[in-house]
PDB file of N, CA and C in Angstrom:
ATOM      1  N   UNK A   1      43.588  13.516   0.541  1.00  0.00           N
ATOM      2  CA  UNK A   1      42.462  13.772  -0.310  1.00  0.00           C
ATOM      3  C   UNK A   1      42.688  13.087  -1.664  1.00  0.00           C
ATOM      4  N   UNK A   2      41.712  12.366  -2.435  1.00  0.00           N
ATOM      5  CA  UNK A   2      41.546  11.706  -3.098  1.00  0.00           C
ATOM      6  C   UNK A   2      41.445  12.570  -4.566  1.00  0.00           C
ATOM      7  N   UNK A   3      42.022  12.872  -5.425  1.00  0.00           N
ATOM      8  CA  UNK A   3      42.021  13.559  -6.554  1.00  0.00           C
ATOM      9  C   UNK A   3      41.142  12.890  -7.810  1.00  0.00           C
ATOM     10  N   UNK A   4      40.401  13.247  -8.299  1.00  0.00           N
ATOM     11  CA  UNK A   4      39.448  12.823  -9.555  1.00  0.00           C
ATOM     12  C   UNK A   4      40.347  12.966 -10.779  1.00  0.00           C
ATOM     13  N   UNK A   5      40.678  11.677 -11.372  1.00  0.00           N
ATOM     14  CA  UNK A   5      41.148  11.302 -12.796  1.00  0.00           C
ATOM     15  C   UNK A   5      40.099  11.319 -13.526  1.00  0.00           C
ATOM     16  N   UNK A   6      40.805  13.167 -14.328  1.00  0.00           N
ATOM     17  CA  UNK A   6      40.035  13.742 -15.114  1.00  0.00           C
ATOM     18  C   UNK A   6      39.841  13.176 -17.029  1.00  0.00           C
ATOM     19  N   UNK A   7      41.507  12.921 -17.275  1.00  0.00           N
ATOM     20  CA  UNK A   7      41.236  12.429 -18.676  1.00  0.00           C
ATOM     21  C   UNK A   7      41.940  10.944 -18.610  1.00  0.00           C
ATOM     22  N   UNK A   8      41.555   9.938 -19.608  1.00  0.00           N
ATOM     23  CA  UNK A   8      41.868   8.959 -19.785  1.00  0.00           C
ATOM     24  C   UNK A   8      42.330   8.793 -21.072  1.00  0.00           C
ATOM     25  N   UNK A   9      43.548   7.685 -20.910  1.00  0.00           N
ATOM     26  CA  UNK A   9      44.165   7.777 -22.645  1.00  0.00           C
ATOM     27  C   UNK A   9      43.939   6.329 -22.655  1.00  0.00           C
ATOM     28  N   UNK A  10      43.722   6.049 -24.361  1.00  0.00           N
ATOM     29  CA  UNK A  10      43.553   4.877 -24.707  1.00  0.00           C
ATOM     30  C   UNK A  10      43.811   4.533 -26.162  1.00  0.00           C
ATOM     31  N   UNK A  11      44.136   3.163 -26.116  1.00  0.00           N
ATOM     32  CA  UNK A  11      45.125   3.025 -26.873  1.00  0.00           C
ATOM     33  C   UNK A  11      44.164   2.626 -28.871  1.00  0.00           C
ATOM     34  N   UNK A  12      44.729   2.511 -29.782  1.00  0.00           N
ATOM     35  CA  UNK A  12      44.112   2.708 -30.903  1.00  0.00           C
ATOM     36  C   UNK A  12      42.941   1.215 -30.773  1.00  0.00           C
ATOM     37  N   UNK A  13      42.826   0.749 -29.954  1.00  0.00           N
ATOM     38  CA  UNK A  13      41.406  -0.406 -29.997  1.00  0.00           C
ATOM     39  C   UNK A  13      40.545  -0.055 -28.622  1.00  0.00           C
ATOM     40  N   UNK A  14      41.090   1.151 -28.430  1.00  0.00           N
ATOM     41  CA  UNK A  14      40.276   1.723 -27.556  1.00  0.00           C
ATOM     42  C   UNK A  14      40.304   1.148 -26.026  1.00  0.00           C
ATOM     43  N   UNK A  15      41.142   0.647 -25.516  1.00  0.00           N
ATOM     44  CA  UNK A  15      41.230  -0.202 -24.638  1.00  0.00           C
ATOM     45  C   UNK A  15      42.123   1.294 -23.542  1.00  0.00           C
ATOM     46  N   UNK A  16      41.805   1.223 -22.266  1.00  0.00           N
ATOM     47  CA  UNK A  16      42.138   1.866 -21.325  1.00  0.00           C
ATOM     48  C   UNK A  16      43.963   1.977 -21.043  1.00  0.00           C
ATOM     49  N   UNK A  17      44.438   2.808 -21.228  1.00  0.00           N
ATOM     50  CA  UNK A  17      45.442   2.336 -20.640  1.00  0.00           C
ATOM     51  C   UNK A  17      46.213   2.885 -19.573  1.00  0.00           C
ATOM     52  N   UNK A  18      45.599   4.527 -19.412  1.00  0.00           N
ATOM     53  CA  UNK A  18      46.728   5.177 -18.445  1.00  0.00           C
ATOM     54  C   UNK A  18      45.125   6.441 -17.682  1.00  0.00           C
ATOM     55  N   UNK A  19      45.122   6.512 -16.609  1.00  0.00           N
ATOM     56  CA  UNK A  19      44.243   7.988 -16.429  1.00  0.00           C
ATOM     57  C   UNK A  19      45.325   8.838 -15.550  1.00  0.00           C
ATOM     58  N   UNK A  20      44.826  10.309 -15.597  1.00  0.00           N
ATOM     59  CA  UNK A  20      45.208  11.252 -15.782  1.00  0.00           C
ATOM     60  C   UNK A  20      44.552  11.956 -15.367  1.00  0.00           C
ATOM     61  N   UNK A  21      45.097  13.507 -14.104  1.00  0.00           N
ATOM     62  CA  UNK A  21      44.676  14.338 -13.784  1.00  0.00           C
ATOM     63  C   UNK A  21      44.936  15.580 -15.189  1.00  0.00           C
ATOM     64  N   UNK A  22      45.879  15.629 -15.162  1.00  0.00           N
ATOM     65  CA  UNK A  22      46.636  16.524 -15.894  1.00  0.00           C
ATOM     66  C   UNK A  22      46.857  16.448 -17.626  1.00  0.00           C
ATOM     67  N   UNK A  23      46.053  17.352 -17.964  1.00  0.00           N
ATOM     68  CA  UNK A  23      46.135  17.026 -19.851  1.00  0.00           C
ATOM     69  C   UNK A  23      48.034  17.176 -20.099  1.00  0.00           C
ATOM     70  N   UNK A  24      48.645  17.473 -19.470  1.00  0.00           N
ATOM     71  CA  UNK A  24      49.755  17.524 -20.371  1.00  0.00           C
ATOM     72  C   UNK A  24      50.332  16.350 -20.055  1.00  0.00           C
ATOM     73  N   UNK A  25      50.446  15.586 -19.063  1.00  0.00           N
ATOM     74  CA  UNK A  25      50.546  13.790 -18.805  1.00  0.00           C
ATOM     75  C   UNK A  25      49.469  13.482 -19.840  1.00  0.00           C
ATOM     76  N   UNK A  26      48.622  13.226 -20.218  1.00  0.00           N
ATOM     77  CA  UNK A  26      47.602  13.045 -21.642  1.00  0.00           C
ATOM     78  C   UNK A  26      48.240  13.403 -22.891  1.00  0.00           C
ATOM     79  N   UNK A  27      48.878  14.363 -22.653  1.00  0.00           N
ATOM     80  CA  UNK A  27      49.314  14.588 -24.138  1.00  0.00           C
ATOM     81  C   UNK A  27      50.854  13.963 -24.108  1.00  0.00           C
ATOM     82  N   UNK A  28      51.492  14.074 -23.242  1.00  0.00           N
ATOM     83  CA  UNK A  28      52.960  13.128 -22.988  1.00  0.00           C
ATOM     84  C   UNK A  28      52.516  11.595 -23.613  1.00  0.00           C
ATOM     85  N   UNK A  29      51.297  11.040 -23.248  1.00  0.00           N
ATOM     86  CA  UNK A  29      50.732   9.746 -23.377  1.00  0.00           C
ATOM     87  C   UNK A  29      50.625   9.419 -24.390  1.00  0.00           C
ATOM     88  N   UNK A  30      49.527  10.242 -24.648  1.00  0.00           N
ATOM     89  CA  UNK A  30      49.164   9.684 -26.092  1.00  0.00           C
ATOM     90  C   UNK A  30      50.163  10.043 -27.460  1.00  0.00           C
ATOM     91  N   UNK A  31      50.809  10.956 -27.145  1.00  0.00           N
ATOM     92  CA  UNK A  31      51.834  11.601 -28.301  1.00  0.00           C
ATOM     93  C   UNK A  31      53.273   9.908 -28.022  1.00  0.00           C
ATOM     94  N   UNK A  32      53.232   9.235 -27.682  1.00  0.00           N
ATOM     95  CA  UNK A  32      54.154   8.130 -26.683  1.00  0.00           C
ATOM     96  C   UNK A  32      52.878   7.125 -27.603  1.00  0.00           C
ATOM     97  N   UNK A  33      52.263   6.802 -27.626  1.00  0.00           N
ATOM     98  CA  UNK A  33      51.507   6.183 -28.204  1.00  0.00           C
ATOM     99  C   UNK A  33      51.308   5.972 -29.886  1.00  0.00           C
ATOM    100  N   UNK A  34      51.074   7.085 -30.217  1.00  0.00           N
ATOM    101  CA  UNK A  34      50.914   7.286 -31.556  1.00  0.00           C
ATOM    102  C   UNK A  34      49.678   7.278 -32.132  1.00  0.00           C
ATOM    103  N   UNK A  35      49.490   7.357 -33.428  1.00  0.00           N
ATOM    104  CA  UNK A  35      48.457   7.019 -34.579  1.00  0.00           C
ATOM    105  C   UNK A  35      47.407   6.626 -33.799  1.00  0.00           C
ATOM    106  N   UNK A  36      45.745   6.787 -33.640  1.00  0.00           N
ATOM    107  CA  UNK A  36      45.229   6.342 -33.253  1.00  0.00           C
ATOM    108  C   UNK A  36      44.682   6.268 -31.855  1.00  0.00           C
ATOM    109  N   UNK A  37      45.781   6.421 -31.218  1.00  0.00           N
ATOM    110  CA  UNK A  37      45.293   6.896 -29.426  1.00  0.00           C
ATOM    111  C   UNK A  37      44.639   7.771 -29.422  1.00  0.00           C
ATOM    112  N   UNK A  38      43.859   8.010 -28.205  1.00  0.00           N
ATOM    113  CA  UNK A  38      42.833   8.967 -27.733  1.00  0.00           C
ATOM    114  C   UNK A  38      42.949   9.347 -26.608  1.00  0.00           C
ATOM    115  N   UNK A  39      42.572  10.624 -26.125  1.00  0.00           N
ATOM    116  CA  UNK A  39      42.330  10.897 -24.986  1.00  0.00           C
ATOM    117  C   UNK A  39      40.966  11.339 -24.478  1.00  0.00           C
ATOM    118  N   UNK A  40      40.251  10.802 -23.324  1.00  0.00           N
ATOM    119  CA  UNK A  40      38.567  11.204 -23.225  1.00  0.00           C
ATOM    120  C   UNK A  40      38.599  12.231 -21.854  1.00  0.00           C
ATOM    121  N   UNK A  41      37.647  12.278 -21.747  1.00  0.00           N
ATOM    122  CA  UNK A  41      37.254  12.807 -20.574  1.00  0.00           C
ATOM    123  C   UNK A  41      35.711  11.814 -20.170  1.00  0.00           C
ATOM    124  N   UNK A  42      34.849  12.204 -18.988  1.00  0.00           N
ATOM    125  CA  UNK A  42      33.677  11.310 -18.965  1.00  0.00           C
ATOM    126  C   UNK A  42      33.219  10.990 -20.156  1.00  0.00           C
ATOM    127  N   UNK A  43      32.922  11.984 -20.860  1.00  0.00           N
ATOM    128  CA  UNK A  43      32.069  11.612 -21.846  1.00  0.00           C
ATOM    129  C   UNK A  43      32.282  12.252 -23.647  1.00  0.00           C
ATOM    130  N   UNK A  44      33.736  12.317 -23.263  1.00  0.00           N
ATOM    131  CA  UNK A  44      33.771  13.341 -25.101  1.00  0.00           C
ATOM    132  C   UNK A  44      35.445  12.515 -25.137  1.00  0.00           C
ATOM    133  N   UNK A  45      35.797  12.747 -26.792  1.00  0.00           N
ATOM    134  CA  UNK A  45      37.213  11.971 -26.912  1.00  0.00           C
ATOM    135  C   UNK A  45      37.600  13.624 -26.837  1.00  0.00           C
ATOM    136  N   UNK A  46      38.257  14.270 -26.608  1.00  0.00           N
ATOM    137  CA  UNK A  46      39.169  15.782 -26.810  1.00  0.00           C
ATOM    138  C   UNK A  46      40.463  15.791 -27.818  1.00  0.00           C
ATOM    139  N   UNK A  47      41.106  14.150 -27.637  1.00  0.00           N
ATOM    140  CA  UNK A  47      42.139  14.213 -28.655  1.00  0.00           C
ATOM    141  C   UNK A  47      42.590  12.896 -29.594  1.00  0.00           C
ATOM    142  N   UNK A  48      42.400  13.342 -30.797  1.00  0.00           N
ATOM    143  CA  UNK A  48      42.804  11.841 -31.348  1.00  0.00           C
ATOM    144  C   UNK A  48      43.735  12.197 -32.037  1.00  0.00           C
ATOM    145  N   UNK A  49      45.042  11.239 -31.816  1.00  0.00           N
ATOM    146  CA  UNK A  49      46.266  11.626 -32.322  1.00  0.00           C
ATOM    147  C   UNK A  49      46.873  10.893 -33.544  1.00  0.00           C
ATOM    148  N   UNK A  50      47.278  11.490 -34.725  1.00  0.00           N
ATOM    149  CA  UNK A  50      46.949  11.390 -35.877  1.00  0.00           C
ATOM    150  C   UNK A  50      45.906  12.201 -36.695  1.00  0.00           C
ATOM    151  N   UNK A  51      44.563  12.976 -36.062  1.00  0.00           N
ATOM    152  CA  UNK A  51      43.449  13.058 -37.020  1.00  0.00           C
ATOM    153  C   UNK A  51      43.569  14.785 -36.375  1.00  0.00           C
ATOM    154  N   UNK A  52      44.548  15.103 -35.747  1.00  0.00           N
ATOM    155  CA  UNK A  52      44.578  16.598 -35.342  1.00  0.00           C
ATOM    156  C   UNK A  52      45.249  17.469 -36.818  1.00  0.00           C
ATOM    157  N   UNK A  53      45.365  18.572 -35.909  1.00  0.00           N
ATOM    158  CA  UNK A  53      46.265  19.344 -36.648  1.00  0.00           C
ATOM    159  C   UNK A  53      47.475  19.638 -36.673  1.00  0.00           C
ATOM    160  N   UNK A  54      48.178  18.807 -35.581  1.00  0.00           N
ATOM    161  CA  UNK A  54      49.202  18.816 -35.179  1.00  0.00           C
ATOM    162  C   UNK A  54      49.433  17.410 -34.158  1.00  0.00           C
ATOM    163  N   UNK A  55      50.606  16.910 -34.128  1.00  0.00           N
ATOM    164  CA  UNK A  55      51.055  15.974 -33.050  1.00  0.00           C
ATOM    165  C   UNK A  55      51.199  16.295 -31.964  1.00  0.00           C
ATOM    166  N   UNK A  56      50.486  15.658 -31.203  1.00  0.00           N
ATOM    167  CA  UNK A  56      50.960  15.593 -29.418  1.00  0.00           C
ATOM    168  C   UNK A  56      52.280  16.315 -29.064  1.00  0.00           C
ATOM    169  N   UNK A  57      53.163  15.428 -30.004  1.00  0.00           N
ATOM    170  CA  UNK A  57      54.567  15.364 -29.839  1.00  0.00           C
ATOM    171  C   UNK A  57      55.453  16.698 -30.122  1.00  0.00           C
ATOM    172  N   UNK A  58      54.339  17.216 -31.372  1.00  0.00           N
ATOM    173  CA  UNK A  58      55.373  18.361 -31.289  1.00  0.00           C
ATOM    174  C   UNK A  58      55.232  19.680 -30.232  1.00  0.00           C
ATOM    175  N   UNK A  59      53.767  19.617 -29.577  1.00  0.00           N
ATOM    176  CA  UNK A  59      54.217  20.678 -28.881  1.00  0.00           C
ATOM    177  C   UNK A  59      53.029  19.776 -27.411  1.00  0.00           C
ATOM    178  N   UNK A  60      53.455  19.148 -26.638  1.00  0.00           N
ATOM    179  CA  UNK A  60      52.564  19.026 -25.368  1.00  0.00           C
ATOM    180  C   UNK A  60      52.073  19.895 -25.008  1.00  0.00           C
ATOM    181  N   UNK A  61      52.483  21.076 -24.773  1.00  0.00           N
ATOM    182  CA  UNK A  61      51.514  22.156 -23.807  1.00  0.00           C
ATOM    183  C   UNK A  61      50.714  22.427 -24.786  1.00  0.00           C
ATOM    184  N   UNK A  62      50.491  22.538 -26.157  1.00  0.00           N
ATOM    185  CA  UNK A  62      49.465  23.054 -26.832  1.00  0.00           C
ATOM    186  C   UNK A  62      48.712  22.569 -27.154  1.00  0.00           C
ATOM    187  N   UNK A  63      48.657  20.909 -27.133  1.00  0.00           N
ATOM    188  CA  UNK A  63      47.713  19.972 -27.104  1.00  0.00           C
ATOM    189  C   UNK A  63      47.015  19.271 -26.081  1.00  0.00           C
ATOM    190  N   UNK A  64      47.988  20.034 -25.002  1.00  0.00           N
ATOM    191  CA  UNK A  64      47.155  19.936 -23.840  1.00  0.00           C
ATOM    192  C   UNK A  64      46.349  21.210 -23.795  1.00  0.00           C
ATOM    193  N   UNK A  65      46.677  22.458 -24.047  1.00  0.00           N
ATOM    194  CA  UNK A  65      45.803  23.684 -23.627  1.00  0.00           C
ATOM    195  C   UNK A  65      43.988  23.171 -24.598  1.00  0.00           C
ATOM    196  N   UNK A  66      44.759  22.468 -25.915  1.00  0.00           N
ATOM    197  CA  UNK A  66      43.640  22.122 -26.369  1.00  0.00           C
ATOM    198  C   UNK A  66      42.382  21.308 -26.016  1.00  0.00           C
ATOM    199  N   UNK A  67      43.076  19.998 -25.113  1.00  0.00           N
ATOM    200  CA  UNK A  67      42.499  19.212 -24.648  1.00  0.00           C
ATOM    201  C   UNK A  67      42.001  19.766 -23.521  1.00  0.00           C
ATOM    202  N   UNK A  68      42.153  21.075 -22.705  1.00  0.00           N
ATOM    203  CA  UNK A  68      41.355  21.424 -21.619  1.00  0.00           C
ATOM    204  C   UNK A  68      40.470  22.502 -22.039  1.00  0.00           C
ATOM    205  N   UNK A  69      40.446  23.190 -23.183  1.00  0.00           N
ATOM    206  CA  UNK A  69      39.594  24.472 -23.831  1.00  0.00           C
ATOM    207  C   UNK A  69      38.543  22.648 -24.185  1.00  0.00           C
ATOM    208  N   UNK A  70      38.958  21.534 -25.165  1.00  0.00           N
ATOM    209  CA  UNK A  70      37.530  20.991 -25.638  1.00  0.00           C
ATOM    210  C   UNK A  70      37.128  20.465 -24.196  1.00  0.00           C
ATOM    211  N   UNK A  71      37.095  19.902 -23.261  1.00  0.00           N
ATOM    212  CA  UNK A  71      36.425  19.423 -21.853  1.00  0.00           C
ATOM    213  C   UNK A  71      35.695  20.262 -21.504  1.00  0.00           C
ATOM    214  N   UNK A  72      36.365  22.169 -21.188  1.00  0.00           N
ATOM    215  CA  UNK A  72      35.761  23.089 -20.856  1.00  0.00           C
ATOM    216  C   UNK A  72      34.731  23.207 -21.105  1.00  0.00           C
ATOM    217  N   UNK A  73      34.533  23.645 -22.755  1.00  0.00           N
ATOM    218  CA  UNK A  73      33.702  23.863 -23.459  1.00  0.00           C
ATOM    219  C   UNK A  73      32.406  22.867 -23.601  1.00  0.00           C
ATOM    220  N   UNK A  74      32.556  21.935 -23.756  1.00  0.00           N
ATOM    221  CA  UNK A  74      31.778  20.846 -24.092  1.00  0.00           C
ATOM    222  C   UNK A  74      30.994  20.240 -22.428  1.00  0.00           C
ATOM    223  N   UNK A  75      31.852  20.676 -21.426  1.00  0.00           N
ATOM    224  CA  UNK A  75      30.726  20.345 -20.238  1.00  0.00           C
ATOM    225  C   UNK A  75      29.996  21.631 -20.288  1.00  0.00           C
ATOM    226  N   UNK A  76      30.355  22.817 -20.169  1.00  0.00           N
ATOM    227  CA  UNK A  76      29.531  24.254 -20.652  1.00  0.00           C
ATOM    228  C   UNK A  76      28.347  23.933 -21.099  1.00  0.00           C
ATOM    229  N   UNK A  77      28.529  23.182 -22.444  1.00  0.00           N
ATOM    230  CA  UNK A  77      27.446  23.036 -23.575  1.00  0.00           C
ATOM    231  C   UNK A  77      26.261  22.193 -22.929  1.00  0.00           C
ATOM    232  N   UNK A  78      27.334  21.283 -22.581  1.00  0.00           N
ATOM    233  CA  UNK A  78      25.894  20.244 -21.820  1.00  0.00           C
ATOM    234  C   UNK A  78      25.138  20.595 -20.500  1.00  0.00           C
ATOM    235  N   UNK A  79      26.132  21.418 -19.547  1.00  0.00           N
ATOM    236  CA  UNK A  79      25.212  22.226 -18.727  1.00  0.00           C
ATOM    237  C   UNK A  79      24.164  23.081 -19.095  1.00  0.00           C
ATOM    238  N   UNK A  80      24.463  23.758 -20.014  1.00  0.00           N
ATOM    239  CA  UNK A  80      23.799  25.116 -20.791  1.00  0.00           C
ATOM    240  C   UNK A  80      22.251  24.154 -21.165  1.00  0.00           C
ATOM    241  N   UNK A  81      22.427  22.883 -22.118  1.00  0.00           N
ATOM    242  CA  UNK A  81      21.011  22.083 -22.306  1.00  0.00           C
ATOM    243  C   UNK A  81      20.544  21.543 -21.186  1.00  0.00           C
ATOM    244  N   UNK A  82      21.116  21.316 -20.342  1.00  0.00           N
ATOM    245  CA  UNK A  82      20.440  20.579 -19.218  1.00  0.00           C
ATOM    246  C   UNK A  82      19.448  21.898 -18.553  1.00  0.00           C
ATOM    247  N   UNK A  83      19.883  23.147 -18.199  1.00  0.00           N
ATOM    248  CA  UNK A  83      19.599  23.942 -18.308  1.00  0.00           C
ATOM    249  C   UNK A  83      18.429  24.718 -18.780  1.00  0.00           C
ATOM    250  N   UNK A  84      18.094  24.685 -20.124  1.00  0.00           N
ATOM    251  CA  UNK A  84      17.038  24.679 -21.119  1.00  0.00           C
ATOM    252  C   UNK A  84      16.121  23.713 -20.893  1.00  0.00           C
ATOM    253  N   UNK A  85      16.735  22.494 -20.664  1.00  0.00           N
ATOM    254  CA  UNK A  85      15.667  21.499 -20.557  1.00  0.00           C
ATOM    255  C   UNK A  85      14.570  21.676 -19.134  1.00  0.00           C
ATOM    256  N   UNK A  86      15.055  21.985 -18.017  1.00  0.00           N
ATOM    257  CA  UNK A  86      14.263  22.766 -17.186  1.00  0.00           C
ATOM    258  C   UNK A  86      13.549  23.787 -17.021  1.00  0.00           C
ATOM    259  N   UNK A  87      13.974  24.496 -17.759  1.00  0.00           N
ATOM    260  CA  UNK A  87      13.180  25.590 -18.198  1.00  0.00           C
ATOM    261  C   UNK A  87      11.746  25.537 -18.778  1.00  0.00           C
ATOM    262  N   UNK A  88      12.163  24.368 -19.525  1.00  0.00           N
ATOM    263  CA  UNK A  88      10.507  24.307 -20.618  1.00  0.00           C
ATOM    264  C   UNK A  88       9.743  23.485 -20.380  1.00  0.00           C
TER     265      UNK A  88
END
């Protein structure tokens, strides 16, 4: 079975460089990267490293828990309007 690469990291010119099931391989990545990297999902960045509140580096699991609470949330949101938009 074929697994869906959920987040993608990329590098500070935005250029593709690694995908990823697993936010804490994302946060291993981009914290390995530095200043400027990102991590997306389809359609939202979840982590830009440097402009957080903390480094990748210093704690992976918590910038990964982060990076899967913003995906969560943010497909939620857009279901929730898609949602509304049928409605009316």
């Amino acid at each position: 079975m074929v697994t869906k690469m959920r987040f993608q990291v990329c590098n500070e010119a935005g250029g593709h460089v690694a995908s990823t099931k697993d936010a804490l391989e994302a946060a291993m990545l981009v914290a390995c990267m530095g200043k400027g990297s990102d991590v997306r999902t389809k359609d939202d960045i979840v982590w830009t490293e440097g402009d957080e509140e903390f480094s990748a580096a210093e704690s992976y699991d918590r910038a990964a828990e982060i990076m899967e609470k913003r995906s969560g949330l943010r497909a939620m949101n857009r279901a929730n309007r898609a949602r509304r938009s049928l409605i009316r």
